[in-house]
Protein backbone atom coordinates (compact mmCIF):
# COMPACT_ATOMS: atom_id res chain seq x y z
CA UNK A 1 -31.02 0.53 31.85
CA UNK A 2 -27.81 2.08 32.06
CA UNK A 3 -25.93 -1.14 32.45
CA UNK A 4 -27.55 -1.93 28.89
CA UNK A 5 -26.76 1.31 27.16
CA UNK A 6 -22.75 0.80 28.19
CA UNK A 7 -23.22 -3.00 27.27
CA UNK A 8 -24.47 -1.80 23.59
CA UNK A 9 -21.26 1.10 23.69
CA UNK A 10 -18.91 -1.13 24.56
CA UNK A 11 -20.22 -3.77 21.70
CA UNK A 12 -20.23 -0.92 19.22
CA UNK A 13 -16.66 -0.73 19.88
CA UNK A 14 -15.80 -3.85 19.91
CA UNK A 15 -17.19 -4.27 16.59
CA UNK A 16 -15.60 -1.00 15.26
CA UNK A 17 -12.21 -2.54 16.67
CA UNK A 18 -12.62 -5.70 14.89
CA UNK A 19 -14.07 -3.97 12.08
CA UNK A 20 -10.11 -1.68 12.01
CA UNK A 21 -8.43 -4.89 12.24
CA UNK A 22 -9.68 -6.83 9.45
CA UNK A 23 -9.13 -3.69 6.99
CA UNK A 24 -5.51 -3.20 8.36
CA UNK A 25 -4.89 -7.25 7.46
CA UNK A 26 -6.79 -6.99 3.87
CA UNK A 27 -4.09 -3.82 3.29
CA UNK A 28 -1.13 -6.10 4.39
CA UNK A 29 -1.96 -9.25 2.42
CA UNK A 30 -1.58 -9.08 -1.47
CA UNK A 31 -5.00 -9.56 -2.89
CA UNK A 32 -3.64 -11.44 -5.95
CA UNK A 33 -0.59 -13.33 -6.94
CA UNK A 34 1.05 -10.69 -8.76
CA UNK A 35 1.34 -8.36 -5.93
CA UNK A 36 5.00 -9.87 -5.19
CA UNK A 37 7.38 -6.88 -4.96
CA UNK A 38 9.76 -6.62 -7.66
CA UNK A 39 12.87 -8.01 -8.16
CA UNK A 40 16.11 -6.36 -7.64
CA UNK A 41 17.25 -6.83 -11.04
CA UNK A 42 13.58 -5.45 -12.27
CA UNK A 43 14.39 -2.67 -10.33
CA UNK A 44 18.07 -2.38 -11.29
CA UNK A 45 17.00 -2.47 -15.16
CA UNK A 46 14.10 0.53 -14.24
CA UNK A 47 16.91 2.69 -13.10
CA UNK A 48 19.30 1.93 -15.67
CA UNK A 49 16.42 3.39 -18.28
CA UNK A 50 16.06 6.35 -15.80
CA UNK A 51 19.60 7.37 -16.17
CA UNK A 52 19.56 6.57 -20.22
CA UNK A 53 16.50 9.08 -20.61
CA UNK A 54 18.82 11.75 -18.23
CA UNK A 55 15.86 11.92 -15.65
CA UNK A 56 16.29 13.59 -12.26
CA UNK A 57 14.52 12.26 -9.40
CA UNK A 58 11.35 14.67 -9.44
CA UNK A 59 10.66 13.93 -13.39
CA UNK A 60 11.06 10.02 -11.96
CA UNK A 61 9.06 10.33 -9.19
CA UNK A 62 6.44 12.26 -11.02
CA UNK A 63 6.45 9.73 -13.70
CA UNK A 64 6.02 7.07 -11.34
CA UNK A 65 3.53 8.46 -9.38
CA UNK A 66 1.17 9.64 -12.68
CA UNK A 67 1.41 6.33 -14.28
CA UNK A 68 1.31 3.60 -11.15
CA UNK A 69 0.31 5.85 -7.95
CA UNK A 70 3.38 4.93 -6.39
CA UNK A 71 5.67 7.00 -4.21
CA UNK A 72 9.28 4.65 -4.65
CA UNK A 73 10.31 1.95 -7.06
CA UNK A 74 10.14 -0.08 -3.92
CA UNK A 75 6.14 -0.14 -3.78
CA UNK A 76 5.70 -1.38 -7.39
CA UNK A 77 4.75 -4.94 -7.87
CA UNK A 78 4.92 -7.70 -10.37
């Protein structure tokens, strides 16, 4: 009986292990096409416009993080 109990643990985990690994791949791999990271002159041209509307880095990052939920011009996509 207590053989069975750590056989059902240990498949619990094994489950909740496999369970962690296929989440962790789904966040690495785009889910579409268009979740290629942008291109350096897309993200040359964004900062070119940042420094024509005068913006500092926290109005930037604020806009960028209100509008897209992004942290860095680095995570956007195309």
């Amino acid at each position: 009986m207590r053989a069975q109990k750590l056989l059902n643990l240990l498949k619990e985990e094994l489950e909740t292990l496999k369970t962690q690994k296929e989440e962790k791949q789904q966040k690495a791999t785009p889910k579409r096409n268009g979740d290629k990271p942008l291109t350096q002159k897309q993200v040359k041209f964004i900062h070119v416009l940042r420094k024509e509307l005068g913006w500092d880095d926290n109005t930037y990052h604020s806009w960028l993080h209100s509008l897209f939920r992004k942290k860095s011009t680095k995570d956007l996509t195309r």
